[in-house]
PDB file of N, CA and C in Angstrom:
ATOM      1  N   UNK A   1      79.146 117.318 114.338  1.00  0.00           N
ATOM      2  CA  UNK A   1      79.761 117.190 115.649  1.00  0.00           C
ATOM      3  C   UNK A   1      80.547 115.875 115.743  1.00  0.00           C
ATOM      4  N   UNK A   2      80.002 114.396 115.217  1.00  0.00           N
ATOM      5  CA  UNK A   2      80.817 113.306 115.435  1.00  0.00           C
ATOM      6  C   UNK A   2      81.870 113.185 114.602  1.00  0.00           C
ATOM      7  N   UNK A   3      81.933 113.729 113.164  1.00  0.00           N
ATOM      8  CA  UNK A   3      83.355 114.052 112.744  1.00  0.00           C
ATOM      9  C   UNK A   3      84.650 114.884 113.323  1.00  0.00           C
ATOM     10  N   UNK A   4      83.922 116.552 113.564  1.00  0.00           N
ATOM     11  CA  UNK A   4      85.089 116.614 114.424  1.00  0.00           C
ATOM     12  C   UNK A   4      85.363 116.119 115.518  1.00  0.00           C
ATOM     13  N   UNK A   5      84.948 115.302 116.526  1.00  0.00           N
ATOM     14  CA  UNK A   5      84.920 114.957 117.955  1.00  0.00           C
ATOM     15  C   UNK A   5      86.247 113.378 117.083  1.00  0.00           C
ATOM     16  N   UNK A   6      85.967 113.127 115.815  1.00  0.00           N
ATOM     17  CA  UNK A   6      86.565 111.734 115.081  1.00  0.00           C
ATOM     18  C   UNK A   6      87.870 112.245 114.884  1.00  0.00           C
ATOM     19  N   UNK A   7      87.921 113.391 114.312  1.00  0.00           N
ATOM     20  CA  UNK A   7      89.074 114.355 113.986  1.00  0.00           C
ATOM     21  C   UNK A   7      90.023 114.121 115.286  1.00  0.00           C
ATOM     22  N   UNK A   8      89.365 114.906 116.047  1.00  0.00           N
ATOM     23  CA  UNK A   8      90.088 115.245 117.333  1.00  0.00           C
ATOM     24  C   UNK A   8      90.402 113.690 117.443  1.00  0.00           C
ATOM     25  N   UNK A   9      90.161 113.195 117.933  1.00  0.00           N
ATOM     26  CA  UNK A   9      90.622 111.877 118.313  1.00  0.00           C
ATOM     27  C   UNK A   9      91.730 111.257 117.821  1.00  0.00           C
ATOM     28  N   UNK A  10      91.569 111.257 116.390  1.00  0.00           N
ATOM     29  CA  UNK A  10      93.068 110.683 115.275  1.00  0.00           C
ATOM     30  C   UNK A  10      94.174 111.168 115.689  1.00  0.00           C
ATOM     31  N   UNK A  11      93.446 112.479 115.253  1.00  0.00           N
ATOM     32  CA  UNK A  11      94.791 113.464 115.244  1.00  0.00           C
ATOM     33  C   UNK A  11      95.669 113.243 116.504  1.00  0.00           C
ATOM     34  N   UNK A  12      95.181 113.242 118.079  1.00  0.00           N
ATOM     35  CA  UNK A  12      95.266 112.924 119.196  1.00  0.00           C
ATOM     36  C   UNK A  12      96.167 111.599 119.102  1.00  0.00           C
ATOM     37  N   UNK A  13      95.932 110.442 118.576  1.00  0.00           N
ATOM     38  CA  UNK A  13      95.988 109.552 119.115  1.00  0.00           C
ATOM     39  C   UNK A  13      97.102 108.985 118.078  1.00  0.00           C
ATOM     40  N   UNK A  14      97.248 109.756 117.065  1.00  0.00           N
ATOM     41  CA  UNK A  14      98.082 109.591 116.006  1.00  0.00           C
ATOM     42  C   UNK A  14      99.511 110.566 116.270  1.00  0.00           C
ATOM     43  N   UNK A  15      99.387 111.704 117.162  1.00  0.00           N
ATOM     44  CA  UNK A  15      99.963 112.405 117.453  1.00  0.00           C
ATOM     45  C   UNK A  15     101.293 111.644 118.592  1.00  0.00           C
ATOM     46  N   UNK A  16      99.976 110.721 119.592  1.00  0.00           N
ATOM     47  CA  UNK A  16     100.865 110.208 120.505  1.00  0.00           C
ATOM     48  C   UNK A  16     101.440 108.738 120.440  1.00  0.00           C
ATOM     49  N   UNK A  17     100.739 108.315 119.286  1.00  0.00           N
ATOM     50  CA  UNK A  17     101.866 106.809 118.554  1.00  0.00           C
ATOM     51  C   UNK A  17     102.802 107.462 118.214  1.00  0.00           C
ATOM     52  N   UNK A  18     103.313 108.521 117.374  1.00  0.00           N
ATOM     53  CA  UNK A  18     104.525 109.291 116.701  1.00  0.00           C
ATOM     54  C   UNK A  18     105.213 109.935 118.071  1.00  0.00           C
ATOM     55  N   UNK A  19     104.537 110.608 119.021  1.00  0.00           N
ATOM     56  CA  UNK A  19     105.897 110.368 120.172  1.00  0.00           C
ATOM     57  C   UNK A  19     105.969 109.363 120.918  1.00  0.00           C
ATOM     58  N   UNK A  20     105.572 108.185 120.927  1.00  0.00           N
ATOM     59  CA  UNK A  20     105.362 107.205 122.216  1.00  0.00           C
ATOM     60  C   UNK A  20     106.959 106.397 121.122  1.00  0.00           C
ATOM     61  N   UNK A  21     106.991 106.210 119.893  1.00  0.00           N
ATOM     62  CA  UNK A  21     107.763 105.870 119.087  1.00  0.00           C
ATOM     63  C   UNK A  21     109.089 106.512 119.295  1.00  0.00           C
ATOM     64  N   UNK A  22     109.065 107.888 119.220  1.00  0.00           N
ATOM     65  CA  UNK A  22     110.205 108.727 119.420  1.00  0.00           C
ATOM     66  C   UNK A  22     110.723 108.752 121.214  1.00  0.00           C
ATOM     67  N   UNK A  23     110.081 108.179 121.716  1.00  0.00           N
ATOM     68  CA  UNK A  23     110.509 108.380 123.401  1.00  0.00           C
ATOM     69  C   UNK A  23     110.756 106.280 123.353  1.00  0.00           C
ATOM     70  N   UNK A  24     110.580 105.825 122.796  1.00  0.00           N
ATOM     71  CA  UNK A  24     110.919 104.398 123.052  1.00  0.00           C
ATOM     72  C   UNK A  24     112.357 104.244 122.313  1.00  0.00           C
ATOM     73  N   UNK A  25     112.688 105.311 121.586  1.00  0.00           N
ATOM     74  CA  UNK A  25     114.232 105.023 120.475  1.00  0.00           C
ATOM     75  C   UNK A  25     114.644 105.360 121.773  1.00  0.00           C
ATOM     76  N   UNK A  26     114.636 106.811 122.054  1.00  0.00           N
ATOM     77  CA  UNK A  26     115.410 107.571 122.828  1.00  0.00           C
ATOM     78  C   UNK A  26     115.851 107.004 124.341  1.00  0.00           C
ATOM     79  N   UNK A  27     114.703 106.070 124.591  1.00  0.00           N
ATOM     80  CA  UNK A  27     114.967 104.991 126.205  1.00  0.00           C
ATOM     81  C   UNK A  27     116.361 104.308 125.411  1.00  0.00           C
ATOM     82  N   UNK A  28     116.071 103.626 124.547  1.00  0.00           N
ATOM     83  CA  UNK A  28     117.046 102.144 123.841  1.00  0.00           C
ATOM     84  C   UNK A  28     118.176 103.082 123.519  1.00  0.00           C
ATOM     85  N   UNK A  29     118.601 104.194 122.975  1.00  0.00           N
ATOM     86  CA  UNK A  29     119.958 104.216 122.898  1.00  0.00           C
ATOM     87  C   UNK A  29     120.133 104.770 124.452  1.00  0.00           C
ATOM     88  N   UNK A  30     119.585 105.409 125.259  1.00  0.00           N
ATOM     89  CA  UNK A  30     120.262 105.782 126.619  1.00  0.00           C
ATOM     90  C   UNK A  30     119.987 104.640 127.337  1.00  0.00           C
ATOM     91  N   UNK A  31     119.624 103.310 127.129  1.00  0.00           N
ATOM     92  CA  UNK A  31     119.702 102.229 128.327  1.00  0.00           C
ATOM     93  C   UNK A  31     118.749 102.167 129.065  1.00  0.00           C
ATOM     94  N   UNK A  32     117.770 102.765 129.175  1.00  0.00           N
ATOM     95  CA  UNK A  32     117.050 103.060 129.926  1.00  0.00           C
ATOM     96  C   UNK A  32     115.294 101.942 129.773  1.00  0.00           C
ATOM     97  N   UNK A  33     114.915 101.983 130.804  1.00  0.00           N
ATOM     98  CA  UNK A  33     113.710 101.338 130.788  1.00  0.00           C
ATOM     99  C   UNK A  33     112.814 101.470 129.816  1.00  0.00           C
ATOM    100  N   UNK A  34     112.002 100.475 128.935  1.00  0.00           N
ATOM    101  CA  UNK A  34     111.868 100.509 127.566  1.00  0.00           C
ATOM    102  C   UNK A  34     110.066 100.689 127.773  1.00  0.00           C
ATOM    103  N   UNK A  35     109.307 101.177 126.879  1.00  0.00           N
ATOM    104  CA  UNK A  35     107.951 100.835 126.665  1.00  0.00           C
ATOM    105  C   UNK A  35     107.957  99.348 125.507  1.00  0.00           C
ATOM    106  N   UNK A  36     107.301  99.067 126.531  1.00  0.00           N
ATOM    107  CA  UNK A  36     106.529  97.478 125.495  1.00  0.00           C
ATOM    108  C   UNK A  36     106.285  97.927 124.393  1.00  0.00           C
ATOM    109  N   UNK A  37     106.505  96.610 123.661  1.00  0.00           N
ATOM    110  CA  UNK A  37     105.536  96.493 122.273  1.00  0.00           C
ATOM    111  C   UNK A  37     104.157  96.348 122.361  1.00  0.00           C
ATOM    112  N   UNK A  38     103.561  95.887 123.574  1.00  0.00           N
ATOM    113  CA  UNK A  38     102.304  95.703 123.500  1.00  0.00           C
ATOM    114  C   UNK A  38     101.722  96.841 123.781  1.00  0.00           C
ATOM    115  N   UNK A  39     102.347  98.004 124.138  1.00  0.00           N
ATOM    116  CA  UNK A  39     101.745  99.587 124.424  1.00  0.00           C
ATOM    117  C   UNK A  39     101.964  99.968 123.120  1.00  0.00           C
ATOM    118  N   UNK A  40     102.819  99.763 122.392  1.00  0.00           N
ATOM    119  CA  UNK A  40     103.013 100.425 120.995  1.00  0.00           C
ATOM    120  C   UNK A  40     101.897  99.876 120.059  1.00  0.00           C
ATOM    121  N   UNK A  41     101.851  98.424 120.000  1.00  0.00           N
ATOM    122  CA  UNK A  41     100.792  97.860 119.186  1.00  0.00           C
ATOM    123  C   UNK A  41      99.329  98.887 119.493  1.00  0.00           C
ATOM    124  N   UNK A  42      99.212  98.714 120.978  1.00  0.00           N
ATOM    125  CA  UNK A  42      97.781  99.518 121.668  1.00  0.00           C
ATOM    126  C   UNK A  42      97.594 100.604 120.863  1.00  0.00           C
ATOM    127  N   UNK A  43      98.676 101.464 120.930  1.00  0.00           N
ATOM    128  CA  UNK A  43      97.934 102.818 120.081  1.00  0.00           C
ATOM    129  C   UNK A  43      97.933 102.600 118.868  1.00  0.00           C
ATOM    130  N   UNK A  44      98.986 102.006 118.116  1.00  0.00           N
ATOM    131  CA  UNK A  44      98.352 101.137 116.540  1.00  0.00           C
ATOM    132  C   UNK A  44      97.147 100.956 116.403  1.00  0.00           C
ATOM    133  N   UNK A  45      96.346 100.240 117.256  1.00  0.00           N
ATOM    134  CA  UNK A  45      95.114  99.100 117.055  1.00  0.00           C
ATOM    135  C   UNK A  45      94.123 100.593 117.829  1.00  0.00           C
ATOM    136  N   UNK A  46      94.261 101.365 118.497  1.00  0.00           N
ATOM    137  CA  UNK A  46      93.258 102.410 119.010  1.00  0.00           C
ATOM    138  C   UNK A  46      93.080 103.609 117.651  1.00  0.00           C
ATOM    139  N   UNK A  47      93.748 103.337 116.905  1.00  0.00           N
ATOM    140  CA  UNK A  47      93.700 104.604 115.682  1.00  0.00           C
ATOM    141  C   UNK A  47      95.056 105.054 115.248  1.00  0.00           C
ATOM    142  N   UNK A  48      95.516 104.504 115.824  1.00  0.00           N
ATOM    143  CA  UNK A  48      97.189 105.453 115.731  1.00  0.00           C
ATOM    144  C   UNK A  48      98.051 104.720 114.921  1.00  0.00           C
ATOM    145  N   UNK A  49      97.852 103.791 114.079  1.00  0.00           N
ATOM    146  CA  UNK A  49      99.001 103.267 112.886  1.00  0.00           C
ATOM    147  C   UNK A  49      99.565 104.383 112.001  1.00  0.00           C
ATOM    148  N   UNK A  50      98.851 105.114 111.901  1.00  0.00           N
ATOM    149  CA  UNK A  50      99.567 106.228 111.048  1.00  0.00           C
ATOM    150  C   UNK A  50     100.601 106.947 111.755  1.00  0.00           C
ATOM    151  N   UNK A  51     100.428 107.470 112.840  1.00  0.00           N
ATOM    152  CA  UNK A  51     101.528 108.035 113.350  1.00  0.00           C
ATOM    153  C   UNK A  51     102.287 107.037 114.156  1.00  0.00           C
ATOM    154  N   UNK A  52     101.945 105.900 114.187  1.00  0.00           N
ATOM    155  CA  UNK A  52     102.778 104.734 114.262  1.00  0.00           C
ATOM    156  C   UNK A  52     104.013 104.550 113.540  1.00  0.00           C
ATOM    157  N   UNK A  53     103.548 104.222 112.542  1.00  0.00           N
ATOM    158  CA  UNK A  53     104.308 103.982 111.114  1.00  0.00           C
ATOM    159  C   UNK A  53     105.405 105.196 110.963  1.00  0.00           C
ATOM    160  N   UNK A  54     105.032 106.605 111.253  1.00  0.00           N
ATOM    161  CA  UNK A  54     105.546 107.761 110.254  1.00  0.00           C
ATOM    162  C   UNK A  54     106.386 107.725 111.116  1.00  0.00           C
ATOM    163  N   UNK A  55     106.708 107.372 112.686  1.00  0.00           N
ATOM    164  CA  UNK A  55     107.439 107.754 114.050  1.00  0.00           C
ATOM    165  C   UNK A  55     108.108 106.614 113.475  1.00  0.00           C
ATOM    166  N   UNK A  56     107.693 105.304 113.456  1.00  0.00           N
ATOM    167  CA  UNK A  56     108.744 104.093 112.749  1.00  0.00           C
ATOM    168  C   UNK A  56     110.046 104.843 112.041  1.00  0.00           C
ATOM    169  N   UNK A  57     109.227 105.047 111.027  1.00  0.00           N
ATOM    170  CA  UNK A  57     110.042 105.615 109.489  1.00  0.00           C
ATOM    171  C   UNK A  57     111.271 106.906 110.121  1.00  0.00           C
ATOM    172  N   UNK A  58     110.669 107.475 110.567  1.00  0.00           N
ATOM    173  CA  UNK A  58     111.465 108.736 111.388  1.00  0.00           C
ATOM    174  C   UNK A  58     112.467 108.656 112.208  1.00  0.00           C
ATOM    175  N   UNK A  59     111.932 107.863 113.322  1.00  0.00           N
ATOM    176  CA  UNK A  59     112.928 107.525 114.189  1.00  0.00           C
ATOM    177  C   UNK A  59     113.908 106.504 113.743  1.00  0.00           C
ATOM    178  N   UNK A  60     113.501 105.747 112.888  1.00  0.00           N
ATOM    179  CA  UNK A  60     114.536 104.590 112.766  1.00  0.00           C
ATOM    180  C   UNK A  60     114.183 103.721 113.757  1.00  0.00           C
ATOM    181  N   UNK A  61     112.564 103.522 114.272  1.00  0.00           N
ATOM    182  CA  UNK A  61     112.953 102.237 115.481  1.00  0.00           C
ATOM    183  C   UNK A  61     111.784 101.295 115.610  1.00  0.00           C
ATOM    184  N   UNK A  62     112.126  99.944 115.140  1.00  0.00           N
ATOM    185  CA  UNK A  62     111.330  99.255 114.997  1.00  0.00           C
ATOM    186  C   UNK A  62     111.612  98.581 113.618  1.00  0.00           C
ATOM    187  N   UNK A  63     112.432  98.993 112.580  1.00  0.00           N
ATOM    188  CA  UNK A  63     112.168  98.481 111.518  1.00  0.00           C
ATOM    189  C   UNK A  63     112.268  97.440 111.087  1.00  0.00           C
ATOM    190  N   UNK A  64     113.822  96.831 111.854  1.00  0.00           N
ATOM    191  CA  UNK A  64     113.808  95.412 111.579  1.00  0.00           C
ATOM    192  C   UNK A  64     112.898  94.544 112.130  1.00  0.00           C
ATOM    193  N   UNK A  65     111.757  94.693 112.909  1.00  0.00           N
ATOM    194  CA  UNK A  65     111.494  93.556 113.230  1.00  0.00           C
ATOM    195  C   UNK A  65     109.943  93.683 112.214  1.00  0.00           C
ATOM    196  N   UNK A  66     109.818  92.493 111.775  1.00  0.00           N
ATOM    197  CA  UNK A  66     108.780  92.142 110.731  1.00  0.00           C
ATOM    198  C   UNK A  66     107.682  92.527 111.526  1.00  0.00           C
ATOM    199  N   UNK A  67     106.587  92.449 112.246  1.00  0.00           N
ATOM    200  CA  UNK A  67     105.790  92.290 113.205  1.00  0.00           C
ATOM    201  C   UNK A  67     105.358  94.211 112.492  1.00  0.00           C
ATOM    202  N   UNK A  68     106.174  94.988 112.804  1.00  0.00           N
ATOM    203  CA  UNK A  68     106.280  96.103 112.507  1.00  0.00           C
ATOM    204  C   UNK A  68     106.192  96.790 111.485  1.00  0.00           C
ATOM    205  N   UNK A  69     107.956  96.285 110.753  1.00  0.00           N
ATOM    206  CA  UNK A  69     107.443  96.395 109.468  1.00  0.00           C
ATOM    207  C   UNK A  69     106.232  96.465 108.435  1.00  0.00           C
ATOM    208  N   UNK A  70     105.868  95.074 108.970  1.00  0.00           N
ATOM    209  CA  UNK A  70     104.949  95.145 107.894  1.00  0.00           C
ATOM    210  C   UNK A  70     103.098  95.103 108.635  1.00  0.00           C
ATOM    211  N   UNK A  71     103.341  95.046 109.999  1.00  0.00           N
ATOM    212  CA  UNK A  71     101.901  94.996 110.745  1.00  0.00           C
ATOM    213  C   UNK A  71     101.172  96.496 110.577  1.00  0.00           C
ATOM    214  N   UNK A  72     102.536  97.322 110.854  1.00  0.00           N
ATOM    215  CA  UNK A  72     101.680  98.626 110.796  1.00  0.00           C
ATOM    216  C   UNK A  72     101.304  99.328 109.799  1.00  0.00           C
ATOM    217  N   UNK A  73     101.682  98.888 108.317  1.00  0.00           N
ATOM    218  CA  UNK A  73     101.327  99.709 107.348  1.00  0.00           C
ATOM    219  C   UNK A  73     100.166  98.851 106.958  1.00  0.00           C
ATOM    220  N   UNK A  74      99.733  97.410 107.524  1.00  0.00           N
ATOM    221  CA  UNK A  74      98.526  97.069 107.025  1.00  0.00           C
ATOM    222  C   UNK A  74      97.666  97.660 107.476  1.00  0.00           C
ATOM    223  N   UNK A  75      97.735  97.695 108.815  1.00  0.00           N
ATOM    224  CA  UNK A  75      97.095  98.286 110.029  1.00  0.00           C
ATOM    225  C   UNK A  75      96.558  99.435 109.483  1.00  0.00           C
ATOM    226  N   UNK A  76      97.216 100.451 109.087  1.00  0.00           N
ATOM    227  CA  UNK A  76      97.341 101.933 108.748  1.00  0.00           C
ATOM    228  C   UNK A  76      95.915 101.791 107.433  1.00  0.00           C
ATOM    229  N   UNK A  77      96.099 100.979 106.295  1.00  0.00           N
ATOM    230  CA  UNK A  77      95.570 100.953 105.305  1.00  0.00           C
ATOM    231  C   UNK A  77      94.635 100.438 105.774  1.00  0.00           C
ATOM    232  N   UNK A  78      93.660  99.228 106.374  1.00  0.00           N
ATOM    233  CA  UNK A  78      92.763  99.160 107.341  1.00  0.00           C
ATOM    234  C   UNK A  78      92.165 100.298 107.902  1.00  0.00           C
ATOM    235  N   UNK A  79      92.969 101.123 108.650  1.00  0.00           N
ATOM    236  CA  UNK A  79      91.998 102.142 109.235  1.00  0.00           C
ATOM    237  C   UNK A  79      91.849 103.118 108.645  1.00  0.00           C
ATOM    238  N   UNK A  80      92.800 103.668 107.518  1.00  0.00           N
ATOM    239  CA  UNK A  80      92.242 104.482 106.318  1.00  0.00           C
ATOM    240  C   UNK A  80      91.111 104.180 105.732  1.00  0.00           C
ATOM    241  N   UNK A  81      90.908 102.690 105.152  1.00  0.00           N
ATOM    242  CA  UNK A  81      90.039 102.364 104.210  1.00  0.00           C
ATOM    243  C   UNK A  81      88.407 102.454 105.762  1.00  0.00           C
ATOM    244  N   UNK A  82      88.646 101.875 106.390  1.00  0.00           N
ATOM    245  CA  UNK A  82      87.088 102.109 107.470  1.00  0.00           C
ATOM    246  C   UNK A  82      86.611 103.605 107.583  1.00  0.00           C
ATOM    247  N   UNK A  83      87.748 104.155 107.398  1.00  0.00           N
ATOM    248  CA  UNK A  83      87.890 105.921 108.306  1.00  0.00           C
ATOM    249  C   UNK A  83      86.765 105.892 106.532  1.00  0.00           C
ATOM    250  N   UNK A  84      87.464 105.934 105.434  1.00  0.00           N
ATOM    251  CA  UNK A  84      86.861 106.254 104.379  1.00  0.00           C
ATOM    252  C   UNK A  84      85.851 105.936 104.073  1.00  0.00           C
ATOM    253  N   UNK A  85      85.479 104.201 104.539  1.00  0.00           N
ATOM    254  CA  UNK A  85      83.985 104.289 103.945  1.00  0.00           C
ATOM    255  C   UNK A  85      82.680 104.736 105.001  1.00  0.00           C
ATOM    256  N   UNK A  86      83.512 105.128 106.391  1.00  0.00           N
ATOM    257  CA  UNK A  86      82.725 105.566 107.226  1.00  0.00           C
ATOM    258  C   UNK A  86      82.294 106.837 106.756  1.00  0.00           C
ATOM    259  N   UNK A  87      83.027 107.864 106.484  1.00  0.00           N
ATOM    260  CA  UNK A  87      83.080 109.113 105.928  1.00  0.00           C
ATOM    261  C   UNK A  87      81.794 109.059 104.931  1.00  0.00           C
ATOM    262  N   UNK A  88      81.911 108.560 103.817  1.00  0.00           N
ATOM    263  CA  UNK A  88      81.597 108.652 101.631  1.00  0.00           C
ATOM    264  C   UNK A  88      80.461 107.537 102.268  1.00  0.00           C
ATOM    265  N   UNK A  89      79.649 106.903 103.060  1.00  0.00           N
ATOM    266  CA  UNK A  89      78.723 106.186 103.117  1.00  0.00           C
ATOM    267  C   UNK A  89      77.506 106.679 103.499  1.00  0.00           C
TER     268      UNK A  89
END
């Protein structure tokens, strides 16, 4: 039960870093009122670097800035490697 309830959650929360990413490009080229970085970091740091990162890569938004670049794929490998030894332990 606490794996899938873990499942659900990622998937969830990984789902909505990859559109929260794709709706923050789409504000910046129409001008429009932007979501923070500190909401973007949030779902990073709640589970969501992975679909952080992949919405990065996808959308094209975020890349230049280092913080990003390179915060979220540590981030990502961090919560892979916990997710894993939580799992195999």
């Amino acid at each position: 039960m606490g794996i899938t309830l873990l499942t659900i959650y990622l998937v969830a929360i990984n789902v909505a870093a990859y559109n929260i990413m794709g709706s923050d490009k789409k504000k910046a080229r129409n001008h429009e009122y932007r979501i923070s970085e500190q909401t973007l970091w949030l779902f990073a740091f709640l589970g969501g670097a992975t679909g952080g990162y992949i919405g990065m890569k996808h959308f094209h938004h975020k890349t230049k800035h280092t913080s990003f670049k390179i915060g979220f794929p540590i981030l990502m490998i961090v919560q892979v490697g916990i997710l894993a030894y939580w799992i195999f332990s």
